[in-house]
PDB file of N, CA and C in Angstrom:
ATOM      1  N   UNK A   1     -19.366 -21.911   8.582  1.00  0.00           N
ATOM      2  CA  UNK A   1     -19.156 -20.600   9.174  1.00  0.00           C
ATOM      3  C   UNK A   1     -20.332 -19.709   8.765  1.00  0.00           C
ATOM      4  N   UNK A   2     -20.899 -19.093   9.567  1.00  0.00           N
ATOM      5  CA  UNK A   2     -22.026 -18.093   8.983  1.00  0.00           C
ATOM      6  C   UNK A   2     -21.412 -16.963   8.331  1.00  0.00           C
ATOM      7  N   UNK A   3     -22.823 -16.302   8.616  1.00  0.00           N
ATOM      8  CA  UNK A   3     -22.490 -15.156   7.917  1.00  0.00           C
ATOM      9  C   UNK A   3     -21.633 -13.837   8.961  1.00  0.00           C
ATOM     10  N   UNK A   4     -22.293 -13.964  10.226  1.00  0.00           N
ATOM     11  CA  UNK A   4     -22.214 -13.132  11.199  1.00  0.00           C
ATOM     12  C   UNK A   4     -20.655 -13.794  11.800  1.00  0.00           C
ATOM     13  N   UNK A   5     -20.233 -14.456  11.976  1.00  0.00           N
ATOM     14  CA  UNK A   5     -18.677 -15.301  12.243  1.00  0.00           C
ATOM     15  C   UNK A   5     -17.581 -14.572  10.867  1.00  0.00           C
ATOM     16  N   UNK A   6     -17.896 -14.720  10.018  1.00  0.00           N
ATOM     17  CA  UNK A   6     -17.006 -14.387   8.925  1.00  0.00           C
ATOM     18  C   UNK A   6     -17.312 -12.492   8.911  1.00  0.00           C
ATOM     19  N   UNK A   7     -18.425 -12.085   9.221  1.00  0.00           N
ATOM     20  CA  UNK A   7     -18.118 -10.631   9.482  1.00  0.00           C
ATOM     21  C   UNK A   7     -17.281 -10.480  10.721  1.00  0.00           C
ATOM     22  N   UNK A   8     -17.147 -10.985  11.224  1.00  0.00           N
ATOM     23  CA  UNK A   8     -16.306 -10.675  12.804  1.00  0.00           C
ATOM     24  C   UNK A   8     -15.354 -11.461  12.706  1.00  0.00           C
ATOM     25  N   UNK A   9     -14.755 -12.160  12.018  1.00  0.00           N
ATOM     26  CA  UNK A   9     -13.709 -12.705  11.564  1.00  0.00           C
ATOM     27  C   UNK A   9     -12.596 -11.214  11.087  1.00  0.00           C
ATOM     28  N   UNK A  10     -13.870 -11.409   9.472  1.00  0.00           N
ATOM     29  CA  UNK A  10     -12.925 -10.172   8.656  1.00  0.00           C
ATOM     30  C   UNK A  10     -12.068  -8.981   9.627  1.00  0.00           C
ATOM     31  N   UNK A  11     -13.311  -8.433  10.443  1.00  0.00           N
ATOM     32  CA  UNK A  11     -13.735  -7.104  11.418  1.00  0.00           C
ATOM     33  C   UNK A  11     -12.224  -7.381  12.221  1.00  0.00           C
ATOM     34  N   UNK A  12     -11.377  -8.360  13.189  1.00  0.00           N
ATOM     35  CA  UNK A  12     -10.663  -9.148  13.720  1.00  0.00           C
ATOM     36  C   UNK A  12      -9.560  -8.750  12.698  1.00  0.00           C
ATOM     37  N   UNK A  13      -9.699  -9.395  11.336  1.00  0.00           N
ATOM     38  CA  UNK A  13      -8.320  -9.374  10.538  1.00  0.00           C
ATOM     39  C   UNK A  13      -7.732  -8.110  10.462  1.00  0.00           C
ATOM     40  N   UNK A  14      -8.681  -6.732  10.174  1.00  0.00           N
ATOM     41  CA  UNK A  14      -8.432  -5.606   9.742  1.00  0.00           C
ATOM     42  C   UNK A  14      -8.319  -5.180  10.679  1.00  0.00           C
ATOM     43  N   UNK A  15      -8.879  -4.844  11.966  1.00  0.00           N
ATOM     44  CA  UNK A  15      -8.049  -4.245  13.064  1.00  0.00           C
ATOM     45  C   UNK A  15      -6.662  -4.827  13.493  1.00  0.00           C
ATOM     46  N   UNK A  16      -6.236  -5.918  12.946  1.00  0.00           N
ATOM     47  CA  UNK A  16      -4.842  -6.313  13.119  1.00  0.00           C
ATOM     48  C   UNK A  16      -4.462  -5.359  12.234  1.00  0.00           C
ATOM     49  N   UNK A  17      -4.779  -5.748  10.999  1.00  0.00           N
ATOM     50  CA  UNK A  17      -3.859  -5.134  10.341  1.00  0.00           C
ATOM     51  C   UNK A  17      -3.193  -3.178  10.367  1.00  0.00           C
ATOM     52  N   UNK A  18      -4.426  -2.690  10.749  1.00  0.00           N
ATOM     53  CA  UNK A  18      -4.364  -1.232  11.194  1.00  0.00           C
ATOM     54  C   UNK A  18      -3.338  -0.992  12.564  1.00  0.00           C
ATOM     55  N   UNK A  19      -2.987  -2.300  13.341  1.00  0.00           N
ATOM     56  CA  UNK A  19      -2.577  -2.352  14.214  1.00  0.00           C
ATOM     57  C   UNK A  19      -0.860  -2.458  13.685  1.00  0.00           C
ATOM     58  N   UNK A  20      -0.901  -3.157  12.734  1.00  0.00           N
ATOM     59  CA  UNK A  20       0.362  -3.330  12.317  1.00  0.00           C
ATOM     60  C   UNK A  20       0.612  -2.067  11.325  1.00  0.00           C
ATOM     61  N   UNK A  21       0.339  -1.487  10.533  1.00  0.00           N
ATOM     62  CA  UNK A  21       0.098  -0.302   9.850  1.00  0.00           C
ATOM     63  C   UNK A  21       0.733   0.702  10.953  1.00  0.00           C
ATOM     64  N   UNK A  22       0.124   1.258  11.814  1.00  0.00           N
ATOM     65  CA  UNK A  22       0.899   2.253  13.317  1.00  0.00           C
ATOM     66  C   UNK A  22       1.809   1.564  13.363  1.00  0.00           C
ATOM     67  N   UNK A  23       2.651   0.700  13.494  1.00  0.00           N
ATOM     68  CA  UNK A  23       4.090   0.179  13.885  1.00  0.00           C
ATOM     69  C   UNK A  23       4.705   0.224  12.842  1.00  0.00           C
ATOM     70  N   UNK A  24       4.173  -0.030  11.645  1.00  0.00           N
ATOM     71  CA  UNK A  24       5.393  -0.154  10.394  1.00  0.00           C
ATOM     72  C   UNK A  24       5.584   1.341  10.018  1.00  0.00           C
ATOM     73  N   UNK A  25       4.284   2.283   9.941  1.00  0.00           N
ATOM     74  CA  UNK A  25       4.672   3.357   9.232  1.00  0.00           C
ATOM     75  C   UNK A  25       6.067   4.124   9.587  1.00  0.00           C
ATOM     76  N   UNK A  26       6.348   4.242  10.799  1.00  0.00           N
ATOM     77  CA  UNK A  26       8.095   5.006  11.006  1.00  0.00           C
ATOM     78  C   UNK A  26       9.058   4.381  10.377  1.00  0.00           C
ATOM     79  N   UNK A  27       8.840   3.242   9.701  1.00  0.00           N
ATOM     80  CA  UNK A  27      10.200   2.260   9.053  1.00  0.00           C
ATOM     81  C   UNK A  27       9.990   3.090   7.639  1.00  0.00           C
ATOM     82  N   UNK A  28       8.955   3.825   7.189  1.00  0.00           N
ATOM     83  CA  UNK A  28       9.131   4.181   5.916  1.00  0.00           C
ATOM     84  C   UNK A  28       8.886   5.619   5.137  1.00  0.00           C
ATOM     85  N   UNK A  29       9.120   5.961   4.292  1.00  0.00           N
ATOM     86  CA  UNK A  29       9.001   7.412   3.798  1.00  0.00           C
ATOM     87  C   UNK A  29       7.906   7.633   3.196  1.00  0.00           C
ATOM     88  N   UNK A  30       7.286   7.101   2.417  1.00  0.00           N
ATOM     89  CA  UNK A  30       6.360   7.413   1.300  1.00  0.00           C
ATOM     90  C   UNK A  30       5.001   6.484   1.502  1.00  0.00           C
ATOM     91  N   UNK A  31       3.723   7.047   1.779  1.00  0.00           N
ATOM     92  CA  UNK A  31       2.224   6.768   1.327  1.00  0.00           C
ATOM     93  C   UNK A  31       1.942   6.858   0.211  1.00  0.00           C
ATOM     94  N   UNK A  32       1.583   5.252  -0.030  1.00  0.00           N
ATOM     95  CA  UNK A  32       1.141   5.496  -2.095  1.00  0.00           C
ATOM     96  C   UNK A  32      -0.123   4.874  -2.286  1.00  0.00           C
ATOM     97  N   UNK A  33      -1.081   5.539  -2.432  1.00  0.00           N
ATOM     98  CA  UNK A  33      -2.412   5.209  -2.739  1.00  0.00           C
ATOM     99  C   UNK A  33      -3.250   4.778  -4.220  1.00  0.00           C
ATOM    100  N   UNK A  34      -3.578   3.657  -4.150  1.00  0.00           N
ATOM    101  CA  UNK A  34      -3.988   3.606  -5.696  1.00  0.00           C
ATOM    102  C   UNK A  34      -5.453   2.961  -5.683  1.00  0.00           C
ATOM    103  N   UNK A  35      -5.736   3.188  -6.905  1.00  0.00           N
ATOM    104  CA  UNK A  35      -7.645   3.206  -6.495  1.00  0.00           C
ATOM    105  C   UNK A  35      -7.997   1.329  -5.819  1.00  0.00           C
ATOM    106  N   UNK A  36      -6.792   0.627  -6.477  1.00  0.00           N
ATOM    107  CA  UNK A  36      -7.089  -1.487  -5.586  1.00  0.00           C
ATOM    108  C   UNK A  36      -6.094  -1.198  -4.432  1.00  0.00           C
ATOM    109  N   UNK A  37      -5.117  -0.711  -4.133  1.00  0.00           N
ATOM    110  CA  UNK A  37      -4.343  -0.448  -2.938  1.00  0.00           C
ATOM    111  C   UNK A  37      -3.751   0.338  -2.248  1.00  0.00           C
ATOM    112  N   UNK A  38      -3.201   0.277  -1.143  1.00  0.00           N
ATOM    113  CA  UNK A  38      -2.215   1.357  -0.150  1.00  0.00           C
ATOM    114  C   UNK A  38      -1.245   0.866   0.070  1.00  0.00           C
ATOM    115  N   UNK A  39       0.229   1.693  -0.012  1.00  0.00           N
ATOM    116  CA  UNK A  39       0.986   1.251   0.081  1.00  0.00           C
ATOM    117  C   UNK A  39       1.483   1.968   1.237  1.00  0.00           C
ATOM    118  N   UNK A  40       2.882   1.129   1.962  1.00  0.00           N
ATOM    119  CA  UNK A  40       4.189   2.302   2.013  1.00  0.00           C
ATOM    120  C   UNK A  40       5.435   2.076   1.475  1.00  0.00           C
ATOM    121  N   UNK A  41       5.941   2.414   1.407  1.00  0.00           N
ATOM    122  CA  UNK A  41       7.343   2.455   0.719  1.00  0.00           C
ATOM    123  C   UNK A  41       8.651   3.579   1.011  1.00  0.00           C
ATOM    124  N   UNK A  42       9.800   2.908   0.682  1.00  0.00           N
ATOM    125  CA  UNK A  42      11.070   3.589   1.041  1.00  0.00           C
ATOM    126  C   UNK A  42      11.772   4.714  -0.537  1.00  0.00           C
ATOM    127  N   UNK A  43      10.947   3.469  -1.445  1.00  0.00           N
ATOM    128  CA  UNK A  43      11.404   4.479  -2.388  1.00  0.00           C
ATOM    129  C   UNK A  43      10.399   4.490  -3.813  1.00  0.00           C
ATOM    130  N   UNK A  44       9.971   5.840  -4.397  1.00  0.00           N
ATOM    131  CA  UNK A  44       8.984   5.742  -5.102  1.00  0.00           C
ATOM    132  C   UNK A  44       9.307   5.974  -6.794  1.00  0.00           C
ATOM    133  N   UNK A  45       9.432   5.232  -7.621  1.00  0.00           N
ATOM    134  CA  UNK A  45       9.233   6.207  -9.220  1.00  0.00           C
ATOM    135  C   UNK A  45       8.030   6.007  -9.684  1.00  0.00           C
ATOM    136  N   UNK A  46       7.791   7.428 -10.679  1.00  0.00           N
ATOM    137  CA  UNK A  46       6.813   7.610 -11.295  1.00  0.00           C
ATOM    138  C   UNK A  46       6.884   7.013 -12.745  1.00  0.00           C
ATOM    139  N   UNK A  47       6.110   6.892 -13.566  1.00  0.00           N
ATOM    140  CA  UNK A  47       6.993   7.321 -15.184  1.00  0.00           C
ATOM    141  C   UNK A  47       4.942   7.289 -15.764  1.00  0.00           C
ATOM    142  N   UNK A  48       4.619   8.558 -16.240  1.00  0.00           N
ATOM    143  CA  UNK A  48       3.824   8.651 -17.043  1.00  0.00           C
ATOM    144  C   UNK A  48       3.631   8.261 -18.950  1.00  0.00           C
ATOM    145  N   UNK A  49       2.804   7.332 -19.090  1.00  0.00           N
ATOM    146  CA  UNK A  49       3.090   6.965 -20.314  1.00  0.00           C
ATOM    147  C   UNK A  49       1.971   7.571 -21.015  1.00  0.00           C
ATOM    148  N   UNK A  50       2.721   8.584 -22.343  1.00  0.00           N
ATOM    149  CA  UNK A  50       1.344   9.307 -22.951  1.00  0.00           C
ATOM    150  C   UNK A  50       0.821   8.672 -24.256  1.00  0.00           C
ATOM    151  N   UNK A  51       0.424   7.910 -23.792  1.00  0.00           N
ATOM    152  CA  UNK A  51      -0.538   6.608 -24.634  1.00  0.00           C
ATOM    153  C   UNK A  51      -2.242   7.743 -24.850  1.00  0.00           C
ATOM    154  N   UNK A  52      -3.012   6.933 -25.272  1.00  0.00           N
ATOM    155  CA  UNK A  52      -4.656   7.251 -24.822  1.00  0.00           C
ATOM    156  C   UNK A  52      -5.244   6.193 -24.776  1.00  0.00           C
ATOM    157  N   UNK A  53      -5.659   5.808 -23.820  1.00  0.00           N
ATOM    158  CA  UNK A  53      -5.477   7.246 -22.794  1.00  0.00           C
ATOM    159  C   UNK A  53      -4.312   7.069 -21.772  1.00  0.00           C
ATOM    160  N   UNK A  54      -3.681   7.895 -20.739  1.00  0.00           N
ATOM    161  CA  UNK A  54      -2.722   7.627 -20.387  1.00  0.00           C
ATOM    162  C   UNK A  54      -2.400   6.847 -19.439  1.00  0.00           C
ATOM    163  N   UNK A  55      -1.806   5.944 -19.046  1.00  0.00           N
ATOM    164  CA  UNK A  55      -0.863   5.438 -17.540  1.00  0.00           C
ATOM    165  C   UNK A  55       0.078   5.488 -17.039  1.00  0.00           C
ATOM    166  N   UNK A  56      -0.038   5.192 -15.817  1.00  0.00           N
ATOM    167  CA  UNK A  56       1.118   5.296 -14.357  1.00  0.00           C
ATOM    168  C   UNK A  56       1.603   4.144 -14.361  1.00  0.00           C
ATOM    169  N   UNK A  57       2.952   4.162 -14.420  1.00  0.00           N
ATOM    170  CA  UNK A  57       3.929   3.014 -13.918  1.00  0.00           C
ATOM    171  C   UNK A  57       4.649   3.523 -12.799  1.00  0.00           C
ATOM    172  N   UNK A  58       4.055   2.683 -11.672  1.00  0.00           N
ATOM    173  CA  UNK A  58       4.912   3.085 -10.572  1.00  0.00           C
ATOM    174  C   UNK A  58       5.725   1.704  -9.977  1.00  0.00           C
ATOM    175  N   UNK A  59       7.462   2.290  -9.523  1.00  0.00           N
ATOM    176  CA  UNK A  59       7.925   1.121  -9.124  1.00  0.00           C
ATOM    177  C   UNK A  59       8.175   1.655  -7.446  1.00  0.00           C
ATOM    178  N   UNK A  60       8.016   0.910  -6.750  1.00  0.00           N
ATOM    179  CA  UNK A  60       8.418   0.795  -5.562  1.00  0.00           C
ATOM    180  C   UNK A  60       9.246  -0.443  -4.998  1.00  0.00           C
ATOM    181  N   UNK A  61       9.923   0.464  -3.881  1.00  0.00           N
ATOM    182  CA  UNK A  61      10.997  -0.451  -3.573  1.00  0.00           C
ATOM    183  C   UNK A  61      10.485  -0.348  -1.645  1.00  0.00           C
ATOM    184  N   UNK A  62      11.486  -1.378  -1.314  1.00  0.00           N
ATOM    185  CA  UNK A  62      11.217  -1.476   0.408  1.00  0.00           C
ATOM    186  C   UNK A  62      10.201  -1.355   0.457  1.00  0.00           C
ATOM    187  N   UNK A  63       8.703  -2.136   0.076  1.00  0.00           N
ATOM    188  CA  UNK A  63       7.602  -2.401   0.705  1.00  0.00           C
ATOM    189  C   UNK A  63       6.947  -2.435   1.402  1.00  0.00           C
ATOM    190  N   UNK A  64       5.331  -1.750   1.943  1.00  0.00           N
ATOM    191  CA  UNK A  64       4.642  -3.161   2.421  1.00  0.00           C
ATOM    192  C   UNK A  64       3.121  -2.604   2.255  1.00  0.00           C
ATOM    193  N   UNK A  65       2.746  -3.332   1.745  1.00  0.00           N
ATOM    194  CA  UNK A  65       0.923  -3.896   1.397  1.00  0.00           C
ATOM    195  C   UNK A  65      -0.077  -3.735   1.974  1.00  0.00           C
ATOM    196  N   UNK A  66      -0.491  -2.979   1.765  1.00  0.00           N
ATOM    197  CA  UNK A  66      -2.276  -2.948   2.885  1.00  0.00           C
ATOM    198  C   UNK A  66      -2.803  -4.248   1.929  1.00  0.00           C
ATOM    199  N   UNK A  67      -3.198  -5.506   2.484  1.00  0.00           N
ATOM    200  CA  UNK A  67      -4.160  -6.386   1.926  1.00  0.00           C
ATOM    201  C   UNK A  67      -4.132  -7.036   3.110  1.00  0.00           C
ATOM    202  N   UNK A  68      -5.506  -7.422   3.482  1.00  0.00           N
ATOM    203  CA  UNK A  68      -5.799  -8.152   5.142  1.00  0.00           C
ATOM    204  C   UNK A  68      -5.736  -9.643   4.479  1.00  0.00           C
ATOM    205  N   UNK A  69      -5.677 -10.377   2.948  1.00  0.00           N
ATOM    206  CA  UNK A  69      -4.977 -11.734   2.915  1.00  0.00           C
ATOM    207  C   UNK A  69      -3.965 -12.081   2.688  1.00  0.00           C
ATOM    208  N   UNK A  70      -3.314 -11.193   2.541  1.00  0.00           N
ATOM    209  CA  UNK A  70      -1.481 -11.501   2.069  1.00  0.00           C
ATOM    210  C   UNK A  70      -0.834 -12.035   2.957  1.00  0.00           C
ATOM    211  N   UNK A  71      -0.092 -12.756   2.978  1.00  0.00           N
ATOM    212  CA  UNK A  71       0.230 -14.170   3.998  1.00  0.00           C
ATOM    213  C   UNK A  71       1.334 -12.664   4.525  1.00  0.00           C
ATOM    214  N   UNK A  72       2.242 -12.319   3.520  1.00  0.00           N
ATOM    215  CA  UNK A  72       3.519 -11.440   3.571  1.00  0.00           C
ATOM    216  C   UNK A  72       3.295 -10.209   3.221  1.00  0.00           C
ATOM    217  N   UNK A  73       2.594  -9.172   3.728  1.00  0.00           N
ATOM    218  CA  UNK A  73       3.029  -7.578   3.653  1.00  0.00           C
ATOM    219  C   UNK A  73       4.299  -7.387   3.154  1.00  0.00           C
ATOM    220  N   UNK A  74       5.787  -7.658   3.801  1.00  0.00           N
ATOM    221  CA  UNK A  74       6.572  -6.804   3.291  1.00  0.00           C
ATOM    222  C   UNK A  74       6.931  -7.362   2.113  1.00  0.00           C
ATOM    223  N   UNK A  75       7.282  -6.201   0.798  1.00  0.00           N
ATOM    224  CA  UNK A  75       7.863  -7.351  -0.261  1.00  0.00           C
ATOM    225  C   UNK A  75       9.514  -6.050  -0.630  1.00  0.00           C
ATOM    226  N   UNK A  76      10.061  -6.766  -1.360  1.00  0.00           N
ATOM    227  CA  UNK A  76      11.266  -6.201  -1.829  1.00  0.00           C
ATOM    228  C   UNK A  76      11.009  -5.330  -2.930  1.00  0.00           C
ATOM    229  N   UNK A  77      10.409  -5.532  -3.819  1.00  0.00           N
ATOM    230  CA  UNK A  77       9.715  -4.026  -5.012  1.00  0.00           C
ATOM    231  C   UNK A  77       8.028  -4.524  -5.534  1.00  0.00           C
ATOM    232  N   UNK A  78       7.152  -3.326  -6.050  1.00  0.00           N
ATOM    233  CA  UNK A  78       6.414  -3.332  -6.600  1.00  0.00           C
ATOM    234  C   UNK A  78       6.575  -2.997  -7.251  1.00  0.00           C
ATOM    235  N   UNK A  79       5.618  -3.593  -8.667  1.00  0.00           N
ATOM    236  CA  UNK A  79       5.229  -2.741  -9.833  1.00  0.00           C
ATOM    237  C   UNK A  79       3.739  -2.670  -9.943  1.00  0.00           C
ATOM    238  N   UNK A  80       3.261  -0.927 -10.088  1.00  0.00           N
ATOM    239  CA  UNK A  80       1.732  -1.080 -10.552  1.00  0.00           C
ATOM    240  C   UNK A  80       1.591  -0.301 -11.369  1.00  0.00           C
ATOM    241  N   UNK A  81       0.585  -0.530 -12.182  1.00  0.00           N
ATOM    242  CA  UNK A  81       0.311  -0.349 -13.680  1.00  0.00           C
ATOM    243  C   UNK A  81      -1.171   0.138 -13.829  1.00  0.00           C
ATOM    244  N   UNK A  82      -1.573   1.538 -13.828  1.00  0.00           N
ATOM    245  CA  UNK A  82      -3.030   1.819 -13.739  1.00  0.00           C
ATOM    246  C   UNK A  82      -3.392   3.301 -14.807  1.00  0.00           C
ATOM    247  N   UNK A  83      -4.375   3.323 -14.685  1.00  0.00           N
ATOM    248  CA  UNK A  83      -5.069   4.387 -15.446  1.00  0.00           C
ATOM    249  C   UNK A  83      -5.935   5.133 -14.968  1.00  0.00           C
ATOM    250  N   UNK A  84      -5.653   4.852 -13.503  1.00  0.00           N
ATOM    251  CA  UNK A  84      -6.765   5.873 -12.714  1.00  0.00           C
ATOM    252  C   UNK A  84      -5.443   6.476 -12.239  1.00  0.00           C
ATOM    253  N   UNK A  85      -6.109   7.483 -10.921  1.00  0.00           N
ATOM    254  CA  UNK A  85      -5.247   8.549 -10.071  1.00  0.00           C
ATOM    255  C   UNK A  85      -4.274   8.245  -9.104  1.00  0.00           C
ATOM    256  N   UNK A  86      -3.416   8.076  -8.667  1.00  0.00           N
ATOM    257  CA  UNK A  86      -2.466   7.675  -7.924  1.00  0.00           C
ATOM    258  C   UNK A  86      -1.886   8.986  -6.324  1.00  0.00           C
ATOM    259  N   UNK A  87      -1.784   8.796  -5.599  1.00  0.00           N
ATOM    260  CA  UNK A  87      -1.396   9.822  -4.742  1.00  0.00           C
ATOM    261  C   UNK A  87      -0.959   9.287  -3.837  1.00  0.00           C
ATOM    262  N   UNK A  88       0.718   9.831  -3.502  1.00  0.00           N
ATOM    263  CA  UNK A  88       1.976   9.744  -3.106  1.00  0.00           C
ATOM    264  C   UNK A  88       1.868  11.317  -2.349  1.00  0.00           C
ATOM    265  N   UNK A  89       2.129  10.431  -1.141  1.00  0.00           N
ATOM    266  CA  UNK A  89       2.823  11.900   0.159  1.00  0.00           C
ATOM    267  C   UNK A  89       4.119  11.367   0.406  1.00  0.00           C
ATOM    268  N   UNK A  90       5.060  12.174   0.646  1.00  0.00           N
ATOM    269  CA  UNK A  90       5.984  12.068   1.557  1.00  0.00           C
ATOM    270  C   UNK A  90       5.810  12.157   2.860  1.00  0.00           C
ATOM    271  N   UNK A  91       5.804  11.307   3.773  1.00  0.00           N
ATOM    272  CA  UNK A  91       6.035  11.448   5.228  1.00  0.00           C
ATOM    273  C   UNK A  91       7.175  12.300   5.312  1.00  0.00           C
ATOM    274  N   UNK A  92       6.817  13.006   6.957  1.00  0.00           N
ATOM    275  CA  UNK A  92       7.904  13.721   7.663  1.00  0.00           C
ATOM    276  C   UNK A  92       8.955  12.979   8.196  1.00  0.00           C
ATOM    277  N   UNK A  93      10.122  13.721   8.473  1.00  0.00           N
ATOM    278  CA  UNK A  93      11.382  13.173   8.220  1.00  0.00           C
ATOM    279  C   UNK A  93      11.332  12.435  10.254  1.00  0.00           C
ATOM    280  N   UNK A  94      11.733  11.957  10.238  1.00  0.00           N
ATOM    281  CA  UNK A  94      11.482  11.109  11.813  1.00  0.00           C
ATOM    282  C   UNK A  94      13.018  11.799  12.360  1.00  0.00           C
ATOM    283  N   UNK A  95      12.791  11.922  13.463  1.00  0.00           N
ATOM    284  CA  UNK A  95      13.666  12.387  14.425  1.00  0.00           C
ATOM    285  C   UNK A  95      14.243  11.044  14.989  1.00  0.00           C
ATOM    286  N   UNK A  96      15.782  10.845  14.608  1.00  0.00           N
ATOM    287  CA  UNK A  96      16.329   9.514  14.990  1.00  0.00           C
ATOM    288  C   UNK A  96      17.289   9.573  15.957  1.00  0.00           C
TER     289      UNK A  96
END
């Protein structure tokens, strides 16, 4: 495979996936951004640990994964564990 095939490969994977991203986001409440991933999720905790220096334990529940190799986006909970910045929106409430 070259080089120019595997860029237009990748290029291929990630517009799927952005494609699937617009369809899933109404299934869920919460955008969670972390400096290796994006999430969404149904339900979010925080818990700050005041160590030094400090970290974020975040658990999430009802899933799903921005990663263009993950066989499975949706998962049943996360846990991530970091020391950089984290940022969580709430989405607007959907008209059902």
């Amino acid at each position: 495979m070259s080089e120019e095939e595997l860029e237009r490969y990748e290029a291929e994977i990630e517009l799927a996936l952005v494609q699937e991203y617009r369809t899933v986001l109404p299934l869920f409440r919460y955008v969670v951004e972390t400096e290796r991933r994006f999430y969404l999720a149904n339900d979010v905790k925080v818990s700050v640990q005041q160590t030094s220096p400090p970290w974020v334990e975040l658990e999430l529940s009802d899933a799903w994964v921005w990663d263009m190799y993950r066989p499975a986006r949706f998962v049943p909970s996360v846990r991530v564990l970091t020391f950089r910045d984290v940022n969580i929106e709430r989405l607007p409430e959907r008209d059902t």
